[in-house]
Each structure stands twice: as C-alpha cells, then as structure tokens.
PDB file of N, CA and C in Angstrom:
ATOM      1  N   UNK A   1      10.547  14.046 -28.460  1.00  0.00           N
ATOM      2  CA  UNK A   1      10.167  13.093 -29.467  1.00  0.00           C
ATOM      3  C   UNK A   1       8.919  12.332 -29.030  1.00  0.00           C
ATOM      4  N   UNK A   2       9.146  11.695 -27.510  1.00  0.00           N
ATOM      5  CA  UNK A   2       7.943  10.801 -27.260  1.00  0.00           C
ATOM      6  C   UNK A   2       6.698  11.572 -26.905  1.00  0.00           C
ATOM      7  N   UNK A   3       7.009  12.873 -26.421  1.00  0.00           N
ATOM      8  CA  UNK A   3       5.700  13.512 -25.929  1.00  0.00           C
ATOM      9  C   UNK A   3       5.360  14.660 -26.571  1.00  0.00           C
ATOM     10  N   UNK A   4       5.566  14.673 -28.130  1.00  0.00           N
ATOM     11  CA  UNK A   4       4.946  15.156 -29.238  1.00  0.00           C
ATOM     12  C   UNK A   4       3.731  14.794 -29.989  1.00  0.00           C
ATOM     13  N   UNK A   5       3.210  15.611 -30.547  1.00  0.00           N
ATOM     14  CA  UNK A   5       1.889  14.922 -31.271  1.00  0.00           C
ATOM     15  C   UNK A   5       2.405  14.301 -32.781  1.00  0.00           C
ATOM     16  N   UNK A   6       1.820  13.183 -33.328  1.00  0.00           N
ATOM     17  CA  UNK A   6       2.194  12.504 -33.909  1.00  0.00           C
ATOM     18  C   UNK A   6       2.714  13.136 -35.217  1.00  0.00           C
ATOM     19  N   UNK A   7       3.437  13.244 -36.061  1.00  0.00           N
ATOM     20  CA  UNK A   7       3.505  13.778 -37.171  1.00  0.00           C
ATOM     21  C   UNK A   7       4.364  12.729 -38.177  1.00  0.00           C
ATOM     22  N   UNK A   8       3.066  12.379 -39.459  1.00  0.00           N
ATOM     23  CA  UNK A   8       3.870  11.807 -40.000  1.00  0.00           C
ATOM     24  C   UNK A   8       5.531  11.979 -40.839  1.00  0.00           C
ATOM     25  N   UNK A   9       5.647  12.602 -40.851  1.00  0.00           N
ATOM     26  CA  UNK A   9       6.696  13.258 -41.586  1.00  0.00           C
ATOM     27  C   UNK A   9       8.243  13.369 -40.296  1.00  0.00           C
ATOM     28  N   UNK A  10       8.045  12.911 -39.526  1.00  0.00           N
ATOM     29  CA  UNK A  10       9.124  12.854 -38.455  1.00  0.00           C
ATOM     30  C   UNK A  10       9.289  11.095 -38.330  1.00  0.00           C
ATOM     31  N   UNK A  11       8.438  10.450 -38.895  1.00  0.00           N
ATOM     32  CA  UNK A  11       8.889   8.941 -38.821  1.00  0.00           C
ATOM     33  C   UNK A  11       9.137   8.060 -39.946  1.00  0.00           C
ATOM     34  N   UNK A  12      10.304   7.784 -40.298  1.00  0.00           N
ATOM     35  CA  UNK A  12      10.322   6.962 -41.449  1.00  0.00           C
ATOM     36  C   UNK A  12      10.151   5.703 -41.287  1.00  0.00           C
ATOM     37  N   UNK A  13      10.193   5.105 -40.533  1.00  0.00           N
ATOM     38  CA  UNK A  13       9.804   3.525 -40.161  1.00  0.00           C
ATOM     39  C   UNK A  13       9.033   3.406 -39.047  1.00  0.00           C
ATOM     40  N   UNK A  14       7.850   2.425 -39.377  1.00  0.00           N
ATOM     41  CA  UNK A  14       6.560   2.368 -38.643  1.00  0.00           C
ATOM     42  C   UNK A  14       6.694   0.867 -37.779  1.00  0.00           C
ATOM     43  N   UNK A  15       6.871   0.611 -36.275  1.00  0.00           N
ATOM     44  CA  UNK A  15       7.213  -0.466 -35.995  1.00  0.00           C
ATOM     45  C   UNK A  15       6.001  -0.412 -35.058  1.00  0.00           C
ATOM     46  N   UNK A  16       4.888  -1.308 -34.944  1.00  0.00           N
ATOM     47  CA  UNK A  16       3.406  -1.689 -34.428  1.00  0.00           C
ATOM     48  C   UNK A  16       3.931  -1.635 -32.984  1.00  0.00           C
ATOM     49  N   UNK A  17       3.474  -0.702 -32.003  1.00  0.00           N
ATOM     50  CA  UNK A  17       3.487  -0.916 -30.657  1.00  0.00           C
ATOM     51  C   UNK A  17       4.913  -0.654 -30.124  1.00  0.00           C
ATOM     52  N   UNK A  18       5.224   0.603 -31.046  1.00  0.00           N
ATOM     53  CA  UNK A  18       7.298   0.654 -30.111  1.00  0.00           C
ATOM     54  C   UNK A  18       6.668   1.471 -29.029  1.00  0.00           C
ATOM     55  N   UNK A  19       5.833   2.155 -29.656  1.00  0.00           N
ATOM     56  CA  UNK A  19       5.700   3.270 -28.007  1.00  0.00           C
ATOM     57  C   UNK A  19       5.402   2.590 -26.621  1.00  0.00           C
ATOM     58  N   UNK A  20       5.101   1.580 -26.245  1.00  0.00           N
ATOM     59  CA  UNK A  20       5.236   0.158 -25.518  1.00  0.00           C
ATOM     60  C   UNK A  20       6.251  -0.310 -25.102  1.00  0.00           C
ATOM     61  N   UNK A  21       6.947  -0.505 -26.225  1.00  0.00           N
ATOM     62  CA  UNK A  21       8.848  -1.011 -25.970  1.00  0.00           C
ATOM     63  C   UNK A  21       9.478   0.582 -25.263  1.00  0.00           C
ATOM     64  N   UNK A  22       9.024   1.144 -25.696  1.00  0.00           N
ATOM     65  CA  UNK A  22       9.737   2.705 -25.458  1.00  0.00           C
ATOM     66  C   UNK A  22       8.913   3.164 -23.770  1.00  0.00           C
ATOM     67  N   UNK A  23       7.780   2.706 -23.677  1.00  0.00           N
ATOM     68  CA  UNK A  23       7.251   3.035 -22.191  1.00  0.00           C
ATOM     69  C   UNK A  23       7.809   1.898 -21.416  1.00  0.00           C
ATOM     70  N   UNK A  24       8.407   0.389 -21.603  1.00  0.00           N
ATOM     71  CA  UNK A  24       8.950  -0.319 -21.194  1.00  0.00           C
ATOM     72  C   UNK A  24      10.194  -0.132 -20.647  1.00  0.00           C
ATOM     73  N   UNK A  25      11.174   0.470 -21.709  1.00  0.00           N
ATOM     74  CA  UNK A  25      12.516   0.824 -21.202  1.00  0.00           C
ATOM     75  C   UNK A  25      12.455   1.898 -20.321  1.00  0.00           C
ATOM     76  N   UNK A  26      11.849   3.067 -20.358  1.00  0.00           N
ATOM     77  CA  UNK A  26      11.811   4.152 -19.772  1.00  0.00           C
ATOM     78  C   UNK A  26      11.418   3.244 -18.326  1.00  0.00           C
ATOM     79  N   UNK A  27      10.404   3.193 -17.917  1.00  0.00           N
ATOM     80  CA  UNK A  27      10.015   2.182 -16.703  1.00  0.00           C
ATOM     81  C   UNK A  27      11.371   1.549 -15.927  1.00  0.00           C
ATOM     82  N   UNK A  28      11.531   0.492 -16.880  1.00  0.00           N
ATOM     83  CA  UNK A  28      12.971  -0.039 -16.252  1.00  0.00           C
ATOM     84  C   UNK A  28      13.753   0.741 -15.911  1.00  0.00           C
ATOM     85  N   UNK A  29      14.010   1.678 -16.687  1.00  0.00           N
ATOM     86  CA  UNK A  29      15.524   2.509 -16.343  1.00  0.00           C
ATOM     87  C   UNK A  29      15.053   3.013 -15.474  1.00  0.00           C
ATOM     88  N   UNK A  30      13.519   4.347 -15.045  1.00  0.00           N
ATOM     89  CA  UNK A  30      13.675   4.496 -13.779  1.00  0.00           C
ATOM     90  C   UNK A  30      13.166   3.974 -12.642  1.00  0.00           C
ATOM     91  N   UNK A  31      13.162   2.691 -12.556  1.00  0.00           N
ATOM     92  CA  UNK A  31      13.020   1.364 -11.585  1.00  0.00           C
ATOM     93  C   UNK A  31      14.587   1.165 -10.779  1.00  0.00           C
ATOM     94  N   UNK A  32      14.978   0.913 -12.023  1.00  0.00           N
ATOM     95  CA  UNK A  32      16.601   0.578 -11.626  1.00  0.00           C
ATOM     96  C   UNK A  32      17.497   1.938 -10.839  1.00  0.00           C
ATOM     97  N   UNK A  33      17.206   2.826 -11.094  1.00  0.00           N
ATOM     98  CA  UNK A  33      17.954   4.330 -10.672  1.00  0.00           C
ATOM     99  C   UNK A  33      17.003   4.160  -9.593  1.00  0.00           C
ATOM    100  N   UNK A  34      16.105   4.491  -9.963  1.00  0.00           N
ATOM    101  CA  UNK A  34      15.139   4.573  -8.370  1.00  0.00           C
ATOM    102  C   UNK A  34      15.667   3.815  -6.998  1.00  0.00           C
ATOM    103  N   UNK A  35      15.872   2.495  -7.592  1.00  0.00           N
ATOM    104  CA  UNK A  35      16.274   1.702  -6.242  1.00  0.00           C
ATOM    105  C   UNK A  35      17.556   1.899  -5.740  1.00  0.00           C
ATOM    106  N   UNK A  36      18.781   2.355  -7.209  1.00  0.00           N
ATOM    107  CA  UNK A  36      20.230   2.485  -6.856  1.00  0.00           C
ATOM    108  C   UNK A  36      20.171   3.563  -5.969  1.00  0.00           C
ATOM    109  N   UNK A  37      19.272   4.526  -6.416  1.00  0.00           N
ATOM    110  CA  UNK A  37      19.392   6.348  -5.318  1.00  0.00           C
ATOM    111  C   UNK A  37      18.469   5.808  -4.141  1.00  0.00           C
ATOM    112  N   UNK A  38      17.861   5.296  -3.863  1.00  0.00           N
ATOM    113  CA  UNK A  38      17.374   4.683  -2.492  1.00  0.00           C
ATOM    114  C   UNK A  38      18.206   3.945  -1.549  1.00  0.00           C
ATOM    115  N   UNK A  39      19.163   3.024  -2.478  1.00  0.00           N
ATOM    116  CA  UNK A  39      19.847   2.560  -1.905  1.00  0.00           C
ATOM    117  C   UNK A  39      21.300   3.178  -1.475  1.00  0.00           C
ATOM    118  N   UNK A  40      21.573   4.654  -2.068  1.00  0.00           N
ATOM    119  CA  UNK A  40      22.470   5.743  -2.198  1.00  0.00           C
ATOM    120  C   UNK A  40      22.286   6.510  -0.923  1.00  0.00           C
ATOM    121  N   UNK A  41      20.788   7.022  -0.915  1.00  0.00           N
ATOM    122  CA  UNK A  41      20.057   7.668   0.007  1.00  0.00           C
ATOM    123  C   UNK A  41      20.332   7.276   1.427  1.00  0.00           C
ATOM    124  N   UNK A  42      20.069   5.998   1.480  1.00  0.00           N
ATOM    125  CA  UNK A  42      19.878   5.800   2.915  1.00  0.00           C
ATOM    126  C   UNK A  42      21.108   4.626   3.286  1.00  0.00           C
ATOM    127  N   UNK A  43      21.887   4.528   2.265  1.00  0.00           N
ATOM    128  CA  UNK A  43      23.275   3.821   2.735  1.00  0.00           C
ATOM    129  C   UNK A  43      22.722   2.685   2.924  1.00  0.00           C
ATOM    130  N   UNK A  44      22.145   2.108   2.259  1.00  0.00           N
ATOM    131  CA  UNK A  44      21.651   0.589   2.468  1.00  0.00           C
ATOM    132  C   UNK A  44      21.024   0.264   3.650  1.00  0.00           C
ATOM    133  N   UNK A  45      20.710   1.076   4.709  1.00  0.00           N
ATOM    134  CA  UNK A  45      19.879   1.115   5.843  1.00  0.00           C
ATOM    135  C   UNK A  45      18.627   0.129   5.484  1.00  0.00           C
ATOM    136  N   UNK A  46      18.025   1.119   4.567  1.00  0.00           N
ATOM    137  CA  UNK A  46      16.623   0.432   4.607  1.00  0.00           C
ATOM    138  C   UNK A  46      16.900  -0.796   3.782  1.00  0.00           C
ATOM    139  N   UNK A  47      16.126  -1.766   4.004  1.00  0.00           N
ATOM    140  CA  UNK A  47      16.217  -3.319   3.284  1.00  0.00           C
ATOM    141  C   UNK A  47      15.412  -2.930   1.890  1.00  0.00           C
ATOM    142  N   UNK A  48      16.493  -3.970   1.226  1.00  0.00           N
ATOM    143  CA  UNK A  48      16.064  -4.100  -0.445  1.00  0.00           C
ATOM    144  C   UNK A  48      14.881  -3.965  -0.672  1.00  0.00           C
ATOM    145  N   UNK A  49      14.349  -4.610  -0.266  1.00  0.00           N
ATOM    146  CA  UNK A  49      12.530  -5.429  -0.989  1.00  0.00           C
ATOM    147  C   UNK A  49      11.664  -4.060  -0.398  1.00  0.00           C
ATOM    148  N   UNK A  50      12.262  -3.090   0.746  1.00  0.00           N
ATOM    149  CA  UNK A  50      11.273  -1.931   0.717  1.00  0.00           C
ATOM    150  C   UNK A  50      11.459  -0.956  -0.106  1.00  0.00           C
ATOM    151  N   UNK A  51      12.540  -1.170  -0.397  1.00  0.00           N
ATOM    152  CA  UNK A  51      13.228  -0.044  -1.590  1.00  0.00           C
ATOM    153  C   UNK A  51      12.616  -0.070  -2.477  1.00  0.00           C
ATOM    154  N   UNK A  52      12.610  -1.187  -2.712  1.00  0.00           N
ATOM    155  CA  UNK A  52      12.228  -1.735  -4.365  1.00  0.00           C
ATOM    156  C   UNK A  52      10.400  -1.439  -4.420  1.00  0.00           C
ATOM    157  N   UNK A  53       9.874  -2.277  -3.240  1.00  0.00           N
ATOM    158  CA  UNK A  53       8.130  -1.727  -3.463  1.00  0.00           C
ATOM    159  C   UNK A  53       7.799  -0.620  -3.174  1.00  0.00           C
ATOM    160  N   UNK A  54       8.869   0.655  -2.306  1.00  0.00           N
ATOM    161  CA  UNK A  54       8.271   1.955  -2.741  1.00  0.00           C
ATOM    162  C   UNK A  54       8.783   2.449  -4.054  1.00  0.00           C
ATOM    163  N   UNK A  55       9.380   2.103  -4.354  1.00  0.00           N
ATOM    164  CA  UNK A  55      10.055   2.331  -5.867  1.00  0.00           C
ATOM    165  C   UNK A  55       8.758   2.055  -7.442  1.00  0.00           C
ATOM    166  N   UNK A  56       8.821   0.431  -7.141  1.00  0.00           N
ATOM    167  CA  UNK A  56       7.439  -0.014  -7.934  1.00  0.00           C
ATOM    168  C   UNK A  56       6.457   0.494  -7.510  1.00  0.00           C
ATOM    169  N   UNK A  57       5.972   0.330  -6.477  1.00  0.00           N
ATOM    170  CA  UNK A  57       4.399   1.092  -6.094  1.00  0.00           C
ATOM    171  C   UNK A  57       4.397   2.895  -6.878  1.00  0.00           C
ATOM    172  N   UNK A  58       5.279   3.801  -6.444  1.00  0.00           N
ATOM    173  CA  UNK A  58       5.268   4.909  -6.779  1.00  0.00           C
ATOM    174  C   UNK A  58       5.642   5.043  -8.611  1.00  0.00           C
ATOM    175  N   UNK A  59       6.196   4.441  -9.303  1.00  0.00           N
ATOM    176  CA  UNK A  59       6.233   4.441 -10.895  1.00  0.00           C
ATOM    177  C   UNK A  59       4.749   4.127 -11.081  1.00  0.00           C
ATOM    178  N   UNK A  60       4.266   2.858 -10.520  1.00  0.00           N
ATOM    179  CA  UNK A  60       3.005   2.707 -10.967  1.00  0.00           C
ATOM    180  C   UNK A  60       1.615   3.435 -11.403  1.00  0.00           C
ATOM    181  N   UNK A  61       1.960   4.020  -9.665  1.00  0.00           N
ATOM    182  CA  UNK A  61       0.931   5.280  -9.589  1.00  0.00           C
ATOM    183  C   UNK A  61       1.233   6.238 -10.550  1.00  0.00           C
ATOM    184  N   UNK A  62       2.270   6.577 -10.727  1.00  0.00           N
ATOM    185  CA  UNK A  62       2.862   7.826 -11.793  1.00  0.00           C
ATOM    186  C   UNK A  62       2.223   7.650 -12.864  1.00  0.00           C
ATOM    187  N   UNK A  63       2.541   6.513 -13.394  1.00  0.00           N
ATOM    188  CA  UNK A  63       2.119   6.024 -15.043  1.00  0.00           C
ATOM    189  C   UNK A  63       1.168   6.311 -14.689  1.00  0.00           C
ATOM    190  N   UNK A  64      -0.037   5.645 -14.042  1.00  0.00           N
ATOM    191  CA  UNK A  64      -1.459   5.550 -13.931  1.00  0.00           C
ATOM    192  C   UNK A  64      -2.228   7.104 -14.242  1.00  0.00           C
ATOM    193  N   UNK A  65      -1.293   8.496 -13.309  1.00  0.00           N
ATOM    194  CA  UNK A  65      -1.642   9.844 -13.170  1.00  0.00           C
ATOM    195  C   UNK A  65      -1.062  10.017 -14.573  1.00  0.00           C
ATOM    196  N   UNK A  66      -0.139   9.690 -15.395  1.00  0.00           N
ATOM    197  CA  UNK A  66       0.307  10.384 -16.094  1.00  0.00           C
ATOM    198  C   UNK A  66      -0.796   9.841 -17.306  1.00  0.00           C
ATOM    199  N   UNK A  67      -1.154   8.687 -17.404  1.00  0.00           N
ATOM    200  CA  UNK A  67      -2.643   8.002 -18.429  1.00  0.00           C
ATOM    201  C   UNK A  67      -3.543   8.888 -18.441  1.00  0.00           C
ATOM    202  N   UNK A  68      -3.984   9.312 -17.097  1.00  0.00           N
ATOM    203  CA  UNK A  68      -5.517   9.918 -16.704  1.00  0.00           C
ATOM    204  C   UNK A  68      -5.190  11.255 -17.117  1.00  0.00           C
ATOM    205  N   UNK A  69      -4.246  11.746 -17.037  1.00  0.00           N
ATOM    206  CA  UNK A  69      -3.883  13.249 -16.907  1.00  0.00           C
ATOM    207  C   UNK A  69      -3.725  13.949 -18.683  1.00  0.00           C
ATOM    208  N   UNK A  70      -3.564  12.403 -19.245  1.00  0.00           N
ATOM    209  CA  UNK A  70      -3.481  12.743 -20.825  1.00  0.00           C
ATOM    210  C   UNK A  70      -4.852  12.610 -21.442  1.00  0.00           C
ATOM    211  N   UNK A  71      -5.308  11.565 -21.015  1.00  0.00           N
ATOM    212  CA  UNK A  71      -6.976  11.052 -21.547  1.00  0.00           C
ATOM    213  C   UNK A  71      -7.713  12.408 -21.376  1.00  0.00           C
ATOM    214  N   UNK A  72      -7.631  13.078 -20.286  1.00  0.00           N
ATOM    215  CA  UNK A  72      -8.373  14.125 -19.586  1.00  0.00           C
ATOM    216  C   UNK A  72      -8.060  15.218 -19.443  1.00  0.00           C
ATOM    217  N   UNK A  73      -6.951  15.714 -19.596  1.00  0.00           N
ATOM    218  CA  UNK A  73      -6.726  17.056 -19.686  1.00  0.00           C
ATOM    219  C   UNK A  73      -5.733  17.535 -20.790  1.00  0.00           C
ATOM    220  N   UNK A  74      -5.896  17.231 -21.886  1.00  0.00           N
ATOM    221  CA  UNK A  74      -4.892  17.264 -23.042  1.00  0.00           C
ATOM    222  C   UNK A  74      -6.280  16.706 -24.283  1.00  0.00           C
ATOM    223  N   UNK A  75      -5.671  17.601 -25.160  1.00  0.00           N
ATOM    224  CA  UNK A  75      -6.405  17.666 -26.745  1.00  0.00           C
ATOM    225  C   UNK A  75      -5.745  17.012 -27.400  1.00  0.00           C
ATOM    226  N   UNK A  76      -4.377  16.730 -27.848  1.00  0.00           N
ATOM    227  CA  UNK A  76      -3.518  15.931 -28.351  1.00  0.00           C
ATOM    228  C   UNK A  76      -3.131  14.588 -28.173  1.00  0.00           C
ATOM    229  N   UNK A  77      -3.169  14.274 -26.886  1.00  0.00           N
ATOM    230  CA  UNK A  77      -2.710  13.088 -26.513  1.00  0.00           C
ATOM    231  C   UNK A  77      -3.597  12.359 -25.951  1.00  0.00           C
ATOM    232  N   UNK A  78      -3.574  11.030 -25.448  1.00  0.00           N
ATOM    233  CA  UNK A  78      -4.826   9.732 -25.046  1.00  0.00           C
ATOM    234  C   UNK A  78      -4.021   8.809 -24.197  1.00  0.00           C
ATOM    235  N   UNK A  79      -4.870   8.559 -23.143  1.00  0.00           N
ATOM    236  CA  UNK A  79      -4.723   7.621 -22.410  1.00  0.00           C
ATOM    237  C   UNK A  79      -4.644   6.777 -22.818  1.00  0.00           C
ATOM    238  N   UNK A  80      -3.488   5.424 -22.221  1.00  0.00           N
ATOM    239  CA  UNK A  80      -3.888   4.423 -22.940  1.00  0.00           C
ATOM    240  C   UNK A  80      -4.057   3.416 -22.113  1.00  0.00           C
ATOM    241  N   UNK A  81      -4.493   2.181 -21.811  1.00  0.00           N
ATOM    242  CA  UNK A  81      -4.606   1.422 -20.624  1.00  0.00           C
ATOM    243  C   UNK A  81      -3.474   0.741 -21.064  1.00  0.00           C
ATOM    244  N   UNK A  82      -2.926   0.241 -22.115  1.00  0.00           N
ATOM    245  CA  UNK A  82      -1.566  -0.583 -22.314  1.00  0.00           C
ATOM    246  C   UNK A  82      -0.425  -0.285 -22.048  1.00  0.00           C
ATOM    247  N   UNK A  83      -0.440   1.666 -22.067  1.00  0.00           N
ATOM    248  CA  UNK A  83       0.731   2.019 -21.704  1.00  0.00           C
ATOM    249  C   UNK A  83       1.308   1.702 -20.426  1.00  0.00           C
ATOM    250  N   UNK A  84      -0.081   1.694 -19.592  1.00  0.00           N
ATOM    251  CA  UNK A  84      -0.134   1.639 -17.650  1.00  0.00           C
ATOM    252  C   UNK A  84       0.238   0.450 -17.509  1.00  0.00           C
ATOM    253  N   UNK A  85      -0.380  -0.689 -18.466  1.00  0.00           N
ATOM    254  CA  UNK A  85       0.548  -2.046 -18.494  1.00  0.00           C
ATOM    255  C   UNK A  85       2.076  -2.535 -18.934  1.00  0.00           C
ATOM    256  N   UNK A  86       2.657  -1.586 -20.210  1.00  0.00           N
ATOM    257  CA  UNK A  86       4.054  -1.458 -20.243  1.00  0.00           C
ATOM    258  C   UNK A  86       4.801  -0.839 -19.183  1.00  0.00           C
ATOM    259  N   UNK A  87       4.128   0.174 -18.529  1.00  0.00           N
ATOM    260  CA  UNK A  87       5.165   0.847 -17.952  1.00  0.00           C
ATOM    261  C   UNK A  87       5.017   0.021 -16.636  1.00  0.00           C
ATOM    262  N   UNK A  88       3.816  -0.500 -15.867  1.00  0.00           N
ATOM    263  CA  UNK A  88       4.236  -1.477 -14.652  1.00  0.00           C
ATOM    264  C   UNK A  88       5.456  -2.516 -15.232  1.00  0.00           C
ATOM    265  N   UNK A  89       5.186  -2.998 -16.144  1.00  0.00           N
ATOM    266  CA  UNK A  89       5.915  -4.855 -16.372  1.00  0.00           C
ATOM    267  C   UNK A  89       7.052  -3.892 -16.327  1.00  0.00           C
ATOM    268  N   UNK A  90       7.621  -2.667 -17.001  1.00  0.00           N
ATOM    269  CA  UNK A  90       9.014  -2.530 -17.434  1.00  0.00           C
ATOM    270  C   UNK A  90       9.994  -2.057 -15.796  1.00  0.00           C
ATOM    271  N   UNK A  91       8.900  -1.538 -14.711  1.00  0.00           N
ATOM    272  CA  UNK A  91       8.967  -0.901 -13.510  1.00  0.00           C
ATOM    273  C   UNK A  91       9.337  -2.272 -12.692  1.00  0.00           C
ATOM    274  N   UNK A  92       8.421  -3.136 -12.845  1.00  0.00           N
ATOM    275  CA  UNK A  92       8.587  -4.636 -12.440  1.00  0.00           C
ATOM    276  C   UNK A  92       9.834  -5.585 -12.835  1.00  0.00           C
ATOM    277  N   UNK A  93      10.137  -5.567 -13.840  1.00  0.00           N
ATOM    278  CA  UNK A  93      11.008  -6.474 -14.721  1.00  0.00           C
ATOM    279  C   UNK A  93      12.402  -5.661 -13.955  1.00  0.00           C
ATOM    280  N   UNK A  94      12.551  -3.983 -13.920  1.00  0.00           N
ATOM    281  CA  UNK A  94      13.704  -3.021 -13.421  1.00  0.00           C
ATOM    282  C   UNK A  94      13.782  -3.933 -11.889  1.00  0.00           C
ATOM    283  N   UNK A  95      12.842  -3.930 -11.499  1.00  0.00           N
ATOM    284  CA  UNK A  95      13.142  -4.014 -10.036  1.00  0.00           C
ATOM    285  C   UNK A  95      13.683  -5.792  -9.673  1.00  0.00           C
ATOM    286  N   UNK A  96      13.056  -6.719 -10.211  1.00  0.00           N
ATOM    287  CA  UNK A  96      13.718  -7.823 -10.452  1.00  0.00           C
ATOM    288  C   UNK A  96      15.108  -7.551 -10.821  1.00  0.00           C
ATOM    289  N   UNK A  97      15.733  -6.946 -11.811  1.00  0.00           N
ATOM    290  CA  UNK A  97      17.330  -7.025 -12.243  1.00  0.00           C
ATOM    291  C   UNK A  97      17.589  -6.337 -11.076  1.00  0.00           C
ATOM    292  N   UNK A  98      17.393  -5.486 -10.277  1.00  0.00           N
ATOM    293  CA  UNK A  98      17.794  -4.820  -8.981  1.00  0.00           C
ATOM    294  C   UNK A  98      18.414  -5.943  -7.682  1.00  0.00           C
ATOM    295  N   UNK A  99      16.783  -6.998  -8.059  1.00  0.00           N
ATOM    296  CA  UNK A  99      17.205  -8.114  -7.039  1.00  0.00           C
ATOM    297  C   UNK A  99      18.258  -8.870  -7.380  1.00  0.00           C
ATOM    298  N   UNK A 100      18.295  -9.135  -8.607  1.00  0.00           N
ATOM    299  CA  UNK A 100      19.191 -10.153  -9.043  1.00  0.00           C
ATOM    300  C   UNK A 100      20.322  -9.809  -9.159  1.00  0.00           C
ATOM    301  N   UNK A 101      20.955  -8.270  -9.448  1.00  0.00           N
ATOM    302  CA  UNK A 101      21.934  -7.705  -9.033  1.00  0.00           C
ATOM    303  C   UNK A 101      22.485  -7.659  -7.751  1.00  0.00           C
ATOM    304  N   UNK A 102      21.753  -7.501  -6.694  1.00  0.00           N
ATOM    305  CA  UNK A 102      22.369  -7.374  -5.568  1.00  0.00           C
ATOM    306  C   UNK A 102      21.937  -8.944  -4.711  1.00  0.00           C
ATOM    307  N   UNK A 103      21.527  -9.943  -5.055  1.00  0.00           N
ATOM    308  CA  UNK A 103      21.245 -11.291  -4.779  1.00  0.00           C
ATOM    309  C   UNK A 103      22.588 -11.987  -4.014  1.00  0.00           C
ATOM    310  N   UNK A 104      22.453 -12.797  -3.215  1.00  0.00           N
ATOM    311  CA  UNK A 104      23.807 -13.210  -2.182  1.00  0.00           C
ATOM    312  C   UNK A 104      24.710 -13.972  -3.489  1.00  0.00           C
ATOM    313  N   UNK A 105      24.407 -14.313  -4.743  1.00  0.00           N
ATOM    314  CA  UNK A 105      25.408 -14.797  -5.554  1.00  0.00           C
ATOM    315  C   UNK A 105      26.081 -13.570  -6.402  1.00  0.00           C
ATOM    316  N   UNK A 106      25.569 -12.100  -6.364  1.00  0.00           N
ATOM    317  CA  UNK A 106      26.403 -11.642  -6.500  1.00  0.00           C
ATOM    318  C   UNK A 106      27.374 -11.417  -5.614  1.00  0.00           C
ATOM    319  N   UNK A 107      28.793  -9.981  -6.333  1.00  0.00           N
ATOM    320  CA  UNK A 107      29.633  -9.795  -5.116  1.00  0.00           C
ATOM    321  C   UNK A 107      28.921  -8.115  -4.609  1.00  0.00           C
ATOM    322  N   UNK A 108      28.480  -7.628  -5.226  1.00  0.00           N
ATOM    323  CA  UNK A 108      27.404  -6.485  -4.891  1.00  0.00           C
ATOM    324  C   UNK A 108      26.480  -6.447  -3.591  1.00  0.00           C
ATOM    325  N   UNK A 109      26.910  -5.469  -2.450  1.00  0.00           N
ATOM    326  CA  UNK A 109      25.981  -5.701  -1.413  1.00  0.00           C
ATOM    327  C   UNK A 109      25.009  -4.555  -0.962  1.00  0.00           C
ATOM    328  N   UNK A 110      23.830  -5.146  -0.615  1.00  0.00           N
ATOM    329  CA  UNK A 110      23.101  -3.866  -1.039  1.00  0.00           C
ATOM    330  C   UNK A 110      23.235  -2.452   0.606  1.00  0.00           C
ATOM    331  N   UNK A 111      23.876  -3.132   1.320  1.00  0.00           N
ATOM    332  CA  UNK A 111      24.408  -2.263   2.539  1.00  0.00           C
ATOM    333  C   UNK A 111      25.548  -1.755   2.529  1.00  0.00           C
ATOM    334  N   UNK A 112      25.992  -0.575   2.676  1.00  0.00           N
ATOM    335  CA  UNK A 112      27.162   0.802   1.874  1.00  0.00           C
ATOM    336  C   UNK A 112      28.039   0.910   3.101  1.00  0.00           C
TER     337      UNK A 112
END
C-alpha cells in the first residue's frame, strides 16, 4: 500500500500529510522492537541508553538511505526531506517510551 505509486482510485479519503503519521508510526514501532530485541539479544548486558542510540542512530541513517535511494534511483517515487523528519521524531519519540517503560518507577527491568 505505502510503497506503491499513487493511484487515485485506491483512496477514498484524502487526509493532508498521513504519509507522515504513517512514516511516524512505522519509526516508532521499529524503535520500540529494535530496543526490546537488543535488549533480548544481549540479556540486558548492554545498558539501555546504548541500546537505544544504536537503535536511533541506525533508523535514522536508514530513513535518510531510504530518501536518497528514492529521490535518485526510482522514477515513481521522491525523496522527501519531511519524511527523514517524521521518521527520526517517530524513531525518537519510540525510544523515549522504551525509557519510560523500563524507568526505575516502572516494575520492568531492563537486565534479563
């Protein structure tokens, strides 16, 4: 659906900028998995906050390759610089609920 070329006739309702909300959630969700399988991976060994910035750092870059890689090597599709900005905040915003999930006021600990 999302990485189709546009066709009107597949959308009945036009909402300004979902593909944004939709590069947002995607982000988050794999922010949040990212850090849970890191933190799966290595049994809570490695500390949170590195988890989490190789986690964010590497979505980032992704989005960024996956912008350039559409602008530039694709006839159909376009880079967009806003998308690279939804998908950090939504990568960012994931990794915050990560902290705040496993934060000393939860009962969640991030060592297995």
């Amino acid at each position: 659906m999302v990485s189709f070329p546009d066709d009107d006739s597949t959308s009945m309702i036009r909402i300004p900028h979902f593909d944004k909300v939709v590069h947002f959630f995607f982000y988050f969700t794999a922010s949040v998995l990212g850090c849970l399988l890191g933190r799966e991976q290595t049994l809570g060994r490695i500390r949170r906050s590195k988890v989490i910035w190789m986690t964010v750092t590497g979505l980032i870059i992704y989005g960024i390759l996956i912008e350039v890689i559409q602008s530039n090597y694709t006839t159909y599709r376009s880079g967009e610089a806003m998308d690279i900005v939804a998908n950090s905040i939504g990568a960012i915003i994931g990794s915050l609920f990560i902290k705040l999930l496993f934060s000393n006021k939860s009962q969640l600990k991030w060592k297995i």
